[in-house]
PDB file of N, CA and C in Angstrom:
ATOM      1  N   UNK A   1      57.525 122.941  89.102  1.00  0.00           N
ATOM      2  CA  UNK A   1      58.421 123.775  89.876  1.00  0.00           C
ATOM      3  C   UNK A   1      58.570 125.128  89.192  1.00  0.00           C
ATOM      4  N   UNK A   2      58.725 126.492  89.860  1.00  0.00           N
ATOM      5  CA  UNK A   2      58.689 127.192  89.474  1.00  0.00           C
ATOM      6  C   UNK A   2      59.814 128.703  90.194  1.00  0.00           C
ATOM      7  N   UNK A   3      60.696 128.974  89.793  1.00  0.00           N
ATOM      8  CA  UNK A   3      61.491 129.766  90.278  1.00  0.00           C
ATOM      9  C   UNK A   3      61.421 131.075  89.852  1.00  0.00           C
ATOM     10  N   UNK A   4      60.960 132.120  90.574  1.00  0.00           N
ATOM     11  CA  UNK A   4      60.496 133.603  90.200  1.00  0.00           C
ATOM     12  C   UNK A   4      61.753 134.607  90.890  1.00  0.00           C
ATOM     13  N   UNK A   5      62.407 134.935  89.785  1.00  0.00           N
ATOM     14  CA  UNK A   5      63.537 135.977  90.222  1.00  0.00           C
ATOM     15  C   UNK A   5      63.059 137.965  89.937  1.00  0.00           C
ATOM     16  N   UNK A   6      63.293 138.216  90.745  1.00  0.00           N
ATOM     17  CA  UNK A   6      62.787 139.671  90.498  1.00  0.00           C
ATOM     18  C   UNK A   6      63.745 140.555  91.613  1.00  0.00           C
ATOM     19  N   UNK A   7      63.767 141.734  91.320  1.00  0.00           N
ATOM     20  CA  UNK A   7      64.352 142.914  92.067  1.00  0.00           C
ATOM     21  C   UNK A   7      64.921 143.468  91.000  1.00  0.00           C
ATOM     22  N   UNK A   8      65.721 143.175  89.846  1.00  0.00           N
ATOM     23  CA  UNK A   8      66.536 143.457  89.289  1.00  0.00           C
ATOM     24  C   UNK A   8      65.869 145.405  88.946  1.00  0.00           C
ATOM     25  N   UNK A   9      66.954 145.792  87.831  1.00  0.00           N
ATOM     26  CA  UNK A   9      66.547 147.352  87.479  1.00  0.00           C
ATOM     27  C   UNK A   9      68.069 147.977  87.426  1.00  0.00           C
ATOM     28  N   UNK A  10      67.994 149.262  87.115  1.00  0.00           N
ATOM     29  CA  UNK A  10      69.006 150.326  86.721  1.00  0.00           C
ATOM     30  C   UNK A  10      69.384 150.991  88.058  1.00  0.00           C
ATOM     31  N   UNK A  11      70.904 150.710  88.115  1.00  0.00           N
ATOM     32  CA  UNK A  11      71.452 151.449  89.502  1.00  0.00           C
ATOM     33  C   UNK A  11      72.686 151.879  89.082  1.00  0.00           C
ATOM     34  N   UNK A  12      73.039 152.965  89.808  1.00  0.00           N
ATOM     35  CA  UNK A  12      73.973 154.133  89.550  1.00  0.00           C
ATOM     36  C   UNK A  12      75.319 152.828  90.318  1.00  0.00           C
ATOM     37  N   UNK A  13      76.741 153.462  89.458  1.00  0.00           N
ATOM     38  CA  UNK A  13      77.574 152.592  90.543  1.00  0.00           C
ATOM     39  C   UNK A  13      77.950 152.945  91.948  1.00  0.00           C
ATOM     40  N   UNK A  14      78.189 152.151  92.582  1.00  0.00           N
ATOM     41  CA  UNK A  14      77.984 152.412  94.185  1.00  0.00           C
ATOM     42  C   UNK A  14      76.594 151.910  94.561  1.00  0.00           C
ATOM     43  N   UNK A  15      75.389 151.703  93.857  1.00  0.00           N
ATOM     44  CA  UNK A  15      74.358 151.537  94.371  1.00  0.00           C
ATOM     45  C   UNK A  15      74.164 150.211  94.741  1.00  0.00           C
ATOM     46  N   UNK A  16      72.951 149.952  95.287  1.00  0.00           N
ATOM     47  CA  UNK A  16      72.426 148.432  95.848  1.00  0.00           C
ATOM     48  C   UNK A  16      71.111 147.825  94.844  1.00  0.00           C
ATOM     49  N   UNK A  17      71.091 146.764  95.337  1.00  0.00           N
ATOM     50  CA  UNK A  17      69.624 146.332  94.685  1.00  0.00           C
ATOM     51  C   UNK A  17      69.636 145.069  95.595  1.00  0.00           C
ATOM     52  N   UNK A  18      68.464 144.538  96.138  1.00  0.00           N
ATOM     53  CA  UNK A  18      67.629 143.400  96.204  1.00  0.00           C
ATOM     54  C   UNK A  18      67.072 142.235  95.650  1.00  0.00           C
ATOM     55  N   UNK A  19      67.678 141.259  94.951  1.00  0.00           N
ATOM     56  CA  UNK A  19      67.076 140.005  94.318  1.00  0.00           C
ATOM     57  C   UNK A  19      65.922 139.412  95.238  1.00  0.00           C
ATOM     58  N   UNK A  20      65.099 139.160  94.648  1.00  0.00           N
ATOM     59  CA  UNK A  20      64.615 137.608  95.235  1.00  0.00           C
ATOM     60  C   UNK A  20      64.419 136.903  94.286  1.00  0.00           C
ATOM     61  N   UNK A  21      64.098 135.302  94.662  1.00  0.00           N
ATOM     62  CA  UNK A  21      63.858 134.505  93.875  1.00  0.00           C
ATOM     63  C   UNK A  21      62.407 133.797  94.873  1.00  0.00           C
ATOM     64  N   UNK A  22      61.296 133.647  94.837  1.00  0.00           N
ATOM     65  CA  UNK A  22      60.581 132.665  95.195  1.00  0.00           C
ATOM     66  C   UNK A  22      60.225 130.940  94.072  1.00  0.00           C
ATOM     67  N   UNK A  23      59.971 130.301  95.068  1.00  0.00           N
ATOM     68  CA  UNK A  23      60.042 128.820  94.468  1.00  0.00           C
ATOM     69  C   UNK A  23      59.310 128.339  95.126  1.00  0.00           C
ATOM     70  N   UNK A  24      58.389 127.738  94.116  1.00  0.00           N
ATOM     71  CA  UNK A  24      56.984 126.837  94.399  1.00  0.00           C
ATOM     72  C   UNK A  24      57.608 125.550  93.747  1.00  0.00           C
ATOM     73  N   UNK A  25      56.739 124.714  94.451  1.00  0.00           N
ATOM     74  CA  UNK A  25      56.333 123.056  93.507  1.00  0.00           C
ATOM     75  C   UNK A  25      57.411 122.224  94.030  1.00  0.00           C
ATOM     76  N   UNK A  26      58.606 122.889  95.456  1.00  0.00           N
ATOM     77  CA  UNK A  26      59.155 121.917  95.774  1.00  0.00           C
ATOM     78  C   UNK A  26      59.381 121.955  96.807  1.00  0.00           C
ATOM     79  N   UNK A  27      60.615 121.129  97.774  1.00  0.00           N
ATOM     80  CA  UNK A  27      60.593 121.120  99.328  1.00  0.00           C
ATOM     81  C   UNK A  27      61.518 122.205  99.461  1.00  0.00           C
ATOM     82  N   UNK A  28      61.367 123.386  99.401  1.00  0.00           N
ATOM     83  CA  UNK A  28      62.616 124.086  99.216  1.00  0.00           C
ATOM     84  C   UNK A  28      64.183 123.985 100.291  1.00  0.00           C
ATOM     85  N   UNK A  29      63.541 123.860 101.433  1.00  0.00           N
ATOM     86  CA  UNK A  29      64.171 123.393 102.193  1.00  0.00           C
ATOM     87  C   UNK A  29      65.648 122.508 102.001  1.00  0.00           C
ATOM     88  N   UNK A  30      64.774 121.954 100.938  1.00  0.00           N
ATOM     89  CA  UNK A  30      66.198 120.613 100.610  1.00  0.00           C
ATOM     90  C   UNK A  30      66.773 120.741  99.721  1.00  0.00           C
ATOM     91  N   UNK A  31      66.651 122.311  99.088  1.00  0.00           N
ATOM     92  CA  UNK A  31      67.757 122.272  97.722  1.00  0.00           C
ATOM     93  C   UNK A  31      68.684 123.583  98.091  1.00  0.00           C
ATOM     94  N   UNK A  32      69.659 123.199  97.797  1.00  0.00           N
ATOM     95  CA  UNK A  32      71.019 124.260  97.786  1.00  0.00           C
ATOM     96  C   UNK A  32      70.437 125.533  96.525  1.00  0.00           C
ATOM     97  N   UNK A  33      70.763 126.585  97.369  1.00  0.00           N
ATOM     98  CA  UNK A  33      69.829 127.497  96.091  1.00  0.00           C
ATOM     99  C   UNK A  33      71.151 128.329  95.823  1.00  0.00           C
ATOM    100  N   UNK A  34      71.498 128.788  94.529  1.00  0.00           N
ATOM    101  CA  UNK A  34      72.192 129.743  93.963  1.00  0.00           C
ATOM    102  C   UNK A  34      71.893 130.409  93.230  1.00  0.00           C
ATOM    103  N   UNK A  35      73.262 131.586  92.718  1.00  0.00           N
ATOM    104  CA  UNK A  35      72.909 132.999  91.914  1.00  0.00           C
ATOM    105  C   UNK A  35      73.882 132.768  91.034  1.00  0.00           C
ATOM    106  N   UNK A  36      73.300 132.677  89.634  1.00  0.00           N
ATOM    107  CA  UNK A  36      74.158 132.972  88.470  1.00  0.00           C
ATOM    108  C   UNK A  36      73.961 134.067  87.646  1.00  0.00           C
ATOM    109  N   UNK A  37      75.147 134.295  86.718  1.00  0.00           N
ATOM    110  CA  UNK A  37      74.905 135.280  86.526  1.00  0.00           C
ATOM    111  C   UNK A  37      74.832 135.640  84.589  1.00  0.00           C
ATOM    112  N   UNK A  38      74.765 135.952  83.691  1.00  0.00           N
ATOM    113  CA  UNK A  38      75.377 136.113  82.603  1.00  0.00           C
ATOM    114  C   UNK A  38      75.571 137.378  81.711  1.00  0.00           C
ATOM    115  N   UNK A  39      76.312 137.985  81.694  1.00  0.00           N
ATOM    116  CA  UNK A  39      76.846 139.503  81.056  1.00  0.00           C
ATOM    117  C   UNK A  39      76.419 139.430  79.360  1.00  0.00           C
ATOM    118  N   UNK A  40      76.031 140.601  78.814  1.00  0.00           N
ATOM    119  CA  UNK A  40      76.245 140.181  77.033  1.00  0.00           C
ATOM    120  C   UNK A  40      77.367 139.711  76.419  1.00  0.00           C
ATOM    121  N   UNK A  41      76.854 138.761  75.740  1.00  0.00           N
ATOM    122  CA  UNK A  41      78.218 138.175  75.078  1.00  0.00           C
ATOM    123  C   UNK A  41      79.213 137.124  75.718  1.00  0.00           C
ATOM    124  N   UNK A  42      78.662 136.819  77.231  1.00  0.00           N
ATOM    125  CA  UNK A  42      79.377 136.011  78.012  1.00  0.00           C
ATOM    126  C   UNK A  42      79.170 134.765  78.289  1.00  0.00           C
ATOM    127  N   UNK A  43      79.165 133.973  78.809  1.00  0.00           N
ATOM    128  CA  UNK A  43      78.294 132.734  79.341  1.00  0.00           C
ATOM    129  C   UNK A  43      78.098 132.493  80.747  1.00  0.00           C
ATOM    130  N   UNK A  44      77.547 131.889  81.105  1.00  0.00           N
ATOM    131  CA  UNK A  44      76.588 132.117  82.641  1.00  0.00           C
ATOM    132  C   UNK A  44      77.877 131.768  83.396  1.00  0.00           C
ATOM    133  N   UNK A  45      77.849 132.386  84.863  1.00  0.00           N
ATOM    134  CA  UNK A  45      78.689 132.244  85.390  1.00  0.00           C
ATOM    135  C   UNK A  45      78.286 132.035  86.875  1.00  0.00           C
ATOM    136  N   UNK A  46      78.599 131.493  87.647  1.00  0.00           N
ATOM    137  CA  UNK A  46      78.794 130.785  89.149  1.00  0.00           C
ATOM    138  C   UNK A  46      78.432 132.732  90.115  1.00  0.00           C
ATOM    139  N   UNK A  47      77.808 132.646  90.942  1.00  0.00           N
ATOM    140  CA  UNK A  47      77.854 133.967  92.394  1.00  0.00           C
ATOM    141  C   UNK A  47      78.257 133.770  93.490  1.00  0.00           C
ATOM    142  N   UNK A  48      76.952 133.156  93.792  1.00  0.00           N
ATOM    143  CA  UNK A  48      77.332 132.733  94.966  1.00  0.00           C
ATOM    144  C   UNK A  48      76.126 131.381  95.345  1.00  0.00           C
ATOM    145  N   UNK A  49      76.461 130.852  95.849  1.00  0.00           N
ATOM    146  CA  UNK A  49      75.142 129.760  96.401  1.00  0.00           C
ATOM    147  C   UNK A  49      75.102 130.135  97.908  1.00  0.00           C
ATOM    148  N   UNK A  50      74.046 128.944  98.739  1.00  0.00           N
ATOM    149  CA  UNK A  50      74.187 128.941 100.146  1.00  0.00           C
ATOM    150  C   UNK A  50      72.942 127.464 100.272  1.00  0.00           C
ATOM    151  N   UNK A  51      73.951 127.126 101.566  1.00  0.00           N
ATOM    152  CA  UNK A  51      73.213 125.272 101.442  1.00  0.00           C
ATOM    153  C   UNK A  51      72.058 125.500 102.234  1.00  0.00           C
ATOM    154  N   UNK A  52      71.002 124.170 101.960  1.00  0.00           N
ATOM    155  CA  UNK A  52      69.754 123.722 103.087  1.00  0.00           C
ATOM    156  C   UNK A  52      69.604 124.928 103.703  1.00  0.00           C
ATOM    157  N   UNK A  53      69.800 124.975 105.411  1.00  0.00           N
ATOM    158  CA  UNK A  53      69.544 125.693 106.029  1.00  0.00           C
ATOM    159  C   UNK A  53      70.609 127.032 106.265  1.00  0.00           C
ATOM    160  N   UNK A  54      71.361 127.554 105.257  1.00  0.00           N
ATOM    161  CA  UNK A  54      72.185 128.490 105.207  1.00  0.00           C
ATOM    162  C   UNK A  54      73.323 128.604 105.529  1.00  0.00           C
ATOM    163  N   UNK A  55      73.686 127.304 106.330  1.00  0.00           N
ATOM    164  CA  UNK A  55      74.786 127.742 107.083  1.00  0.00           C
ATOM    165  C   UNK A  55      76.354 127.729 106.303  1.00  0.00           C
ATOM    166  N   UNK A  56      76.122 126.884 105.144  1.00  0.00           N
ATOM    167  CA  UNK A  56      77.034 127.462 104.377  1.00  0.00           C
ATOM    168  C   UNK A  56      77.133 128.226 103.293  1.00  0.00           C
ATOM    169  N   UNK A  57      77.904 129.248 102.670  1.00  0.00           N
ATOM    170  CA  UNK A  57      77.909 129.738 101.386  1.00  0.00           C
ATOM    171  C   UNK A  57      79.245 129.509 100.805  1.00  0.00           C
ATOM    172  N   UNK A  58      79.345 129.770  99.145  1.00  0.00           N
ATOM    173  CA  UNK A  58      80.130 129.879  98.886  1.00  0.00           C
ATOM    174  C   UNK A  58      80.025 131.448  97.671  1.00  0.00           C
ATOM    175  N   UNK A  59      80.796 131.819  97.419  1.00  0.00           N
ATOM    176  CA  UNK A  59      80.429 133.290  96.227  1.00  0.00           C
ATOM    177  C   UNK A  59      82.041 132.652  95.607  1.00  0.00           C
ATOM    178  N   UNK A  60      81.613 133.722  94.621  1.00  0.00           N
ATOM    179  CA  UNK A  60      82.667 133.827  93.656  1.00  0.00           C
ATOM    180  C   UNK A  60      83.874 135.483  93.879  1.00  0.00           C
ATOM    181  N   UNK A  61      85.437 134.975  93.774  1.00  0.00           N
ATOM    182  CA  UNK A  61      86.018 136.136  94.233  1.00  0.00           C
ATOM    183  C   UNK A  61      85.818 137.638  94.208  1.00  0.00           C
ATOM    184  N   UNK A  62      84.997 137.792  93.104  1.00  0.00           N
ATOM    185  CA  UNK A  62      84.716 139.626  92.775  1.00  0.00           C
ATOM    186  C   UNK A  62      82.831 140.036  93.225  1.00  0.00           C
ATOM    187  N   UNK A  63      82.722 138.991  93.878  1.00  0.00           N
ATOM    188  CA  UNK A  63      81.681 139.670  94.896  1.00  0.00           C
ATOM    189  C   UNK A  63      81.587 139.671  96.275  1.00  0.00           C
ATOM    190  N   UNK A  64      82.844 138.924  96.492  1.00  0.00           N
ATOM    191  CA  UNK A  64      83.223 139.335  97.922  1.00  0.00           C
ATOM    192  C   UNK A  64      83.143 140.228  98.764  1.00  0.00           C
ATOM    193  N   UNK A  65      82.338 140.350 100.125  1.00  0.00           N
ATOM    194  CA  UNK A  65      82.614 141.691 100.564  1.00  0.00           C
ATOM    195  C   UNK A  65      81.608 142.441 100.083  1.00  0.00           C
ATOM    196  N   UNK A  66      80.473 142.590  98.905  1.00  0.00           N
ATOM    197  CA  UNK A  66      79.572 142.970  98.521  1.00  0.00           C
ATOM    198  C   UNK A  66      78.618 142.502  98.216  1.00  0.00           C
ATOM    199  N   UNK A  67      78.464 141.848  97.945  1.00  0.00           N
ATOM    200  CA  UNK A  67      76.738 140.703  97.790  1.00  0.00           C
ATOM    201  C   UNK A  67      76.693 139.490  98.772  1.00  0.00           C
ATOM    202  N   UNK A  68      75.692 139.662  99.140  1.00  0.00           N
ATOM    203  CA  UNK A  68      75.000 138.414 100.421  1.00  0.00           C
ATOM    204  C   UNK A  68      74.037 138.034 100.216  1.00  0.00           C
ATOM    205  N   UNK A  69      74.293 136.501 100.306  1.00  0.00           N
ATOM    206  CA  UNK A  69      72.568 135.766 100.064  1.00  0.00           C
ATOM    207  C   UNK A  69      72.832 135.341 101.137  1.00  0.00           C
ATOM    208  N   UNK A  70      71.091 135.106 100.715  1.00  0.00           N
ATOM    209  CA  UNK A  70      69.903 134.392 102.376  1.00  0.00           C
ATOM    210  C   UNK A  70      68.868 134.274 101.892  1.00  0.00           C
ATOM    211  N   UNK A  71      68.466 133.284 102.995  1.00  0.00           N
ATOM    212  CA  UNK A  71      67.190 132.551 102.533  1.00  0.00           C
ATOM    213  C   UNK A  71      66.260 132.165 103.885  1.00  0.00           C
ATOM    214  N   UNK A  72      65.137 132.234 103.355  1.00  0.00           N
ATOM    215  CA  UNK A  72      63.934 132.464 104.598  1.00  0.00           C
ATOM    216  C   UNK A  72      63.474 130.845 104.042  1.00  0.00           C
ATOM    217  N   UNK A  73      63.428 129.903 104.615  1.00  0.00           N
ATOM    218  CA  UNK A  73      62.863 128.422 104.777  1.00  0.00           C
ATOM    219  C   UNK A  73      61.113 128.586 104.193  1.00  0.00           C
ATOM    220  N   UNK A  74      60.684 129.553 105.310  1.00  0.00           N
ATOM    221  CA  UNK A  74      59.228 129.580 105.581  1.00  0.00           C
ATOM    222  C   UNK A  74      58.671 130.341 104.553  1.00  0.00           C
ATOM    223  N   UNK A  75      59.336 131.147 104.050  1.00  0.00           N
ATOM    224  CA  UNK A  75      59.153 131.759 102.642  1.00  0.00           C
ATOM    225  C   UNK A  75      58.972 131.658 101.305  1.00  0.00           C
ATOM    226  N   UNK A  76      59.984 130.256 101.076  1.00  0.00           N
ATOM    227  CA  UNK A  76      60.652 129.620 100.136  1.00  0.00           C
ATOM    228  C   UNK A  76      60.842 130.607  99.575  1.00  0.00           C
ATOM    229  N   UNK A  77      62.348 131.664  99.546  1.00  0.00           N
ATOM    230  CA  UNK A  77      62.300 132.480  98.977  1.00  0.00           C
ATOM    231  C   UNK A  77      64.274 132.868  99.527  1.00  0.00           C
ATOM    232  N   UNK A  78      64.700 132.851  98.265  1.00  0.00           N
ATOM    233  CA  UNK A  78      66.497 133.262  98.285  1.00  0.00           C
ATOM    234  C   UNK A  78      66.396 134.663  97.683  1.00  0.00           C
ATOM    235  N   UNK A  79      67.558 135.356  98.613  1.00  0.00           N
ATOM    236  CA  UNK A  79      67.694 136.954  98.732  1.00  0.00           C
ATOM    237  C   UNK A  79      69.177 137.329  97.793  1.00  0.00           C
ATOM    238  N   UNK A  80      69.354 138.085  97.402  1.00  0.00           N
ATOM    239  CA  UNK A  80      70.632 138.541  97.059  1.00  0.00           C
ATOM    240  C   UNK A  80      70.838 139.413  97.036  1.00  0.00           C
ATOM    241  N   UNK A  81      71.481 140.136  98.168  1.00  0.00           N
ATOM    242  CA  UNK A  81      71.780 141.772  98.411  1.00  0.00           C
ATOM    243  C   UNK A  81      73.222 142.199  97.772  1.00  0.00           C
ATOM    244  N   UNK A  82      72.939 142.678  96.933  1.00  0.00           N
ATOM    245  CA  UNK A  82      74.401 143.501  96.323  1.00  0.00           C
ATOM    246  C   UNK A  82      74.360 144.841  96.807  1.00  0.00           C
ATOM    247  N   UNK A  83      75.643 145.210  97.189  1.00  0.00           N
ATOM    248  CA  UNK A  83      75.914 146.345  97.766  1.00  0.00           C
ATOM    249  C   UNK A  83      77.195 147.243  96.385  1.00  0.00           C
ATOM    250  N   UNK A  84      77.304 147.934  96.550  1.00  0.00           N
ATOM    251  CA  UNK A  84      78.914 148.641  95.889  1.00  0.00           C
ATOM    252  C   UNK A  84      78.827 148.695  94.500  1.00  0.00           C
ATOM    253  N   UNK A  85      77.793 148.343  93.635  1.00  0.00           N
ATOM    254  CA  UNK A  85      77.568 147.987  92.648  1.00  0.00           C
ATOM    255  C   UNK A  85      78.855 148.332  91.393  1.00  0.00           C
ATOM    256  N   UNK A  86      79.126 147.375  90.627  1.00  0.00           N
ATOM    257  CA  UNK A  86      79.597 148.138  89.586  1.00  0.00           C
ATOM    258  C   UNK A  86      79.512 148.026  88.000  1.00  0.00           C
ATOM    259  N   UNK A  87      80.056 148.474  86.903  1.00  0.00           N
ATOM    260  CA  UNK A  87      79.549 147.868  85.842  1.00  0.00           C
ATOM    261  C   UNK A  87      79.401 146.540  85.428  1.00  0.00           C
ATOM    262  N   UNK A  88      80.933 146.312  85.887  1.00  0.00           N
ATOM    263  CA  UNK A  88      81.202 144.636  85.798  1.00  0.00           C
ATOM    264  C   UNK A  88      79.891 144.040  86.262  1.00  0.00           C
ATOM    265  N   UNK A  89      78.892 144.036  86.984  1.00  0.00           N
ATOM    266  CA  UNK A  89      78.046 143.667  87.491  1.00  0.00           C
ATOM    267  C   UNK A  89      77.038 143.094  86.608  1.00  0.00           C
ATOM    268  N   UNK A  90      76.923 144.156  85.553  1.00  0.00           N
ATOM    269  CA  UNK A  90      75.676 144.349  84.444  1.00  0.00           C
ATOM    270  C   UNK A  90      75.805 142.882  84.152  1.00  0.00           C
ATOM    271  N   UNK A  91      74.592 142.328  83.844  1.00  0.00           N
ATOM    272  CA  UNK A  91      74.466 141.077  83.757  1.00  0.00           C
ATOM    273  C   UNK A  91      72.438 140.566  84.047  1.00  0.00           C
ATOM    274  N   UNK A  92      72.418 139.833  83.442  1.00  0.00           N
ATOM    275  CA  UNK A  92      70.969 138.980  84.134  1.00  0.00           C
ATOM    276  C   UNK A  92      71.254 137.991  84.814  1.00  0.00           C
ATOM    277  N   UNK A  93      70.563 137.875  85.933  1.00  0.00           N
ATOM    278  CA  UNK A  93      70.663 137.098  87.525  1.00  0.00           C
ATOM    279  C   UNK A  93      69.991 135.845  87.293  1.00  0.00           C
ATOM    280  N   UNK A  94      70.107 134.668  87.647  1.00  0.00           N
ATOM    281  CA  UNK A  94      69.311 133.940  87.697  1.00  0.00           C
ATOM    282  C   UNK A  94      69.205 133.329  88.740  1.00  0.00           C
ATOM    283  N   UNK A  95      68.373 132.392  89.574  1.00  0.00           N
ATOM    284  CA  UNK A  95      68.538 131.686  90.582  1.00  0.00           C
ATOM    285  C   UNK A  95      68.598 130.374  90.565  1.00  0.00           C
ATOM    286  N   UNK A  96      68.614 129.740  91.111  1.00  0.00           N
ATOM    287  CA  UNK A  96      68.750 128.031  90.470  1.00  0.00           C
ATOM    288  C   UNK A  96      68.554 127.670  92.092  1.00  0.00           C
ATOM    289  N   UNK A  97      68.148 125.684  91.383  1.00  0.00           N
ATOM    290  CA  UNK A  97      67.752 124.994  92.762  1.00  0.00           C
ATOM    291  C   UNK A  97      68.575 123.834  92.765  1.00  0.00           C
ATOM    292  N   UNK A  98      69.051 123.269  93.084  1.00  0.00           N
ATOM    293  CA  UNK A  98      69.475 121.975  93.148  1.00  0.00           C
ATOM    294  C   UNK A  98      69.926 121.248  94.408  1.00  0.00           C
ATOM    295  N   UNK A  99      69.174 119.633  93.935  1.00  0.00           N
ATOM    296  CA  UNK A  99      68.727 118.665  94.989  1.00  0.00           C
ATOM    297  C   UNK A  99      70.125 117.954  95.334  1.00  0.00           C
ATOM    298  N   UNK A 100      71.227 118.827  95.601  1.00  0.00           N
ATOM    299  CA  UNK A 100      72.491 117.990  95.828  1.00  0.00           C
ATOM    300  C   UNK A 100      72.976 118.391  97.606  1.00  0.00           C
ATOM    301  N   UNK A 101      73.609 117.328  98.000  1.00  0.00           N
ATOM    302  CA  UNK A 101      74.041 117.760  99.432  1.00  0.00           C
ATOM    303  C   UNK A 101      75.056 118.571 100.054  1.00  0.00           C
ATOM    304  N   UNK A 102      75.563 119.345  98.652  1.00  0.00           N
ATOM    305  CA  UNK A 102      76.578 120.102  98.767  1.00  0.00           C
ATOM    306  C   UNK A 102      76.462 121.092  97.519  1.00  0.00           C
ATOM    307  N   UNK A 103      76.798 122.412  98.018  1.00  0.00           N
ATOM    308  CA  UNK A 103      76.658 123.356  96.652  1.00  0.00           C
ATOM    309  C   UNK A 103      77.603 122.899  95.936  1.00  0.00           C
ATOM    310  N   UNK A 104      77.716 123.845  94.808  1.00  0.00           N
ATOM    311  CA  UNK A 104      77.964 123.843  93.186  1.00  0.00           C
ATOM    312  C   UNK A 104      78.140 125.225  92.462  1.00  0.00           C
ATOM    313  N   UNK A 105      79.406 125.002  91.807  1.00  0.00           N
ATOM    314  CA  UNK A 105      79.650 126.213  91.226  1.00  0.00           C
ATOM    315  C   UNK A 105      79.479 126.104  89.846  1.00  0.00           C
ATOM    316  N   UNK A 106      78.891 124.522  89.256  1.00  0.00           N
ATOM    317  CA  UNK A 106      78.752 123.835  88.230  1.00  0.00           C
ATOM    318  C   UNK A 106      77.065 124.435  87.843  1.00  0.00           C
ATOM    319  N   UNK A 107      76.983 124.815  87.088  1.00  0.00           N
ATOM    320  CA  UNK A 107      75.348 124.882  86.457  1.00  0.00           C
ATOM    321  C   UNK A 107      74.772 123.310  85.948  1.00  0.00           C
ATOM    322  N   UNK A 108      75.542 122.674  85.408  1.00  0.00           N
ATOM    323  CA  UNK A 108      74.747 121.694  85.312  1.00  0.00           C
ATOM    324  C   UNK A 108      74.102 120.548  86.497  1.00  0.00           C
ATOM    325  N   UNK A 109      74.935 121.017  87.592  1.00  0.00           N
ATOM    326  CA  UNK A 109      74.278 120.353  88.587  1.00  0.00           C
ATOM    327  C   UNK A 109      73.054 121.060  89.323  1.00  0.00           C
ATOM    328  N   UNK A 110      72.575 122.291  88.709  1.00  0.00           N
ATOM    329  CA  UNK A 110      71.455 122.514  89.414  1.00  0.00           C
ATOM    330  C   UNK A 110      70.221 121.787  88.070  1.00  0.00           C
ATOM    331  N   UNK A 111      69.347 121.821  89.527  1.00  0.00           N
ATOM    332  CA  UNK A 111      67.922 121.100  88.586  1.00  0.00           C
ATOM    333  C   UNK A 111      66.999 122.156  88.256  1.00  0.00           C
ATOM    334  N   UNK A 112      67.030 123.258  88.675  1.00  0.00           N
ATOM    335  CA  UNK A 112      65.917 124.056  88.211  1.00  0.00           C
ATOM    336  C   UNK A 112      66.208 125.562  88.436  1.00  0.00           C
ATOM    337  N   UNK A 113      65.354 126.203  87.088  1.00  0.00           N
ATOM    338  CA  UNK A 113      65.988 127.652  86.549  1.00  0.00           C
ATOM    339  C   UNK A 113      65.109 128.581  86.716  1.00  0.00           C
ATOM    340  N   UNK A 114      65.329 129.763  87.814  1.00  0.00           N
ATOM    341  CA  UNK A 114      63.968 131.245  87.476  1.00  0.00           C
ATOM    342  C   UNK A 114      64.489 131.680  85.936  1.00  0.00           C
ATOM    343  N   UNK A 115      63.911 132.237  85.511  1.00  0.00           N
ATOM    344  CA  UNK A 115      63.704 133.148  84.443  1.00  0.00           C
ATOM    345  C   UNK A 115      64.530 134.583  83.883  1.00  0.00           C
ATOM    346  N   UNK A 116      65.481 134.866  85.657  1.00  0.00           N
ATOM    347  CA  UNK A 116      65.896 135.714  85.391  1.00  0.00           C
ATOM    348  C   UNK A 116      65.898 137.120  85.846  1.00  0.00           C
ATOM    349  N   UNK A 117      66.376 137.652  85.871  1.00  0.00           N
ATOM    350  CA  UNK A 117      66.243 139.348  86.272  1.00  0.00           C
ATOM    351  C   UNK A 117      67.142 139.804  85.829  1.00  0.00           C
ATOM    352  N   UNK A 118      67.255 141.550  84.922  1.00  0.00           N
ATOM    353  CA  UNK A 118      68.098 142.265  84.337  1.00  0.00           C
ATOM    354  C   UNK A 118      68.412 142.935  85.575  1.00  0.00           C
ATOM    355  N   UNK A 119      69.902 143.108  85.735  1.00  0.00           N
ATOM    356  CA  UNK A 119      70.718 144.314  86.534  1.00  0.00           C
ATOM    357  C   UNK A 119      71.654 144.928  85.566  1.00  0.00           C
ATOM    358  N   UNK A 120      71.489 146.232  85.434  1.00  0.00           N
ATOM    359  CA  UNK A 120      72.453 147.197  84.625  1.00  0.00           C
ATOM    360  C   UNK A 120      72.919 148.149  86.058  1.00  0.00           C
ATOM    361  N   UNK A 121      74.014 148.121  85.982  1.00  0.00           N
ATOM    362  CA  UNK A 121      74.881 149.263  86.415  1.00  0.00           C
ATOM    363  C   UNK A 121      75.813 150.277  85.927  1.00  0.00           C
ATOM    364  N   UNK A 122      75.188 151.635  85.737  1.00  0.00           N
ATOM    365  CA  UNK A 122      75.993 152.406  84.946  1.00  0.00           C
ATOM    366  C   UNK A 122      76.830 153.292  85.732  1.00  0.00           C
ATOM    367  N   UNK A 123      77.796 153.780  84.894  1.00  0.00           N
ATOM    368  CA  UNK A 123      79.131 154.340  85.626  1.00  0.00           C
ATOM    369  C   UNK A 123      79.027 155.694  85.597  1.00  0.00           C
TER     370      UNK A 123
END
């Protein structure tokens, strides 16, 4: 299995950026996919997820209103559009997969980890 996170890069605050994550080697379909996150010096923290076929999400309170995930089935491939950007933001992204029937704001319940992407947002 293999989870490829990319978009990340340097954005002014107010700006946007584009995640993706693509994922090979499984049914993607059937895993709840999420966005974590971890700042320097911090420890990984919960974004947002979104189940199976999308119809539910959940995020975390301070990206409300500004970041949206989605996910293309046929793609195997989860999106994460941040909008409003701000420093607080700065952090590396990760995506995660997990084979549970309900999301998770828990990291240890996902089964599988991309690699990552740097987002810096400067002020």
């Amino acid at each position: 299995v293999q989870l490829q996170a990319s978009g990340g890069g340097l954005v002014q605050a107010g700006g946007s950026l584009r995640l993706s994550c693509a994922a090979s080697g499984l049914t993607f379909s059937s895993y709840v996919m999420a966005w974590f996150r971890q700042a320097p010096g911090k420890e990984r923290e919960f974004v947002v997820s979104i189940s199976w076929r999308g119809g539910s999400i959940d995020e975390t309170d301070s990206v409300k209103g500004r970041f949206t995930i989605s996910r293309d089935n046929a793609k195997n491939t989860v999106y994460l559009q941040m909008n409003s950007l701000k420093p607080e933001d700065t952090a590396v992204y990760y995506c995660a997969a997990s084979r549970t029937l309900y999301s998770s704001r828990h990291s240890y319940m996902y089964d599988f980890w991309g690699q990552g992407t740097k987002v810096t947002v400067s002020s």
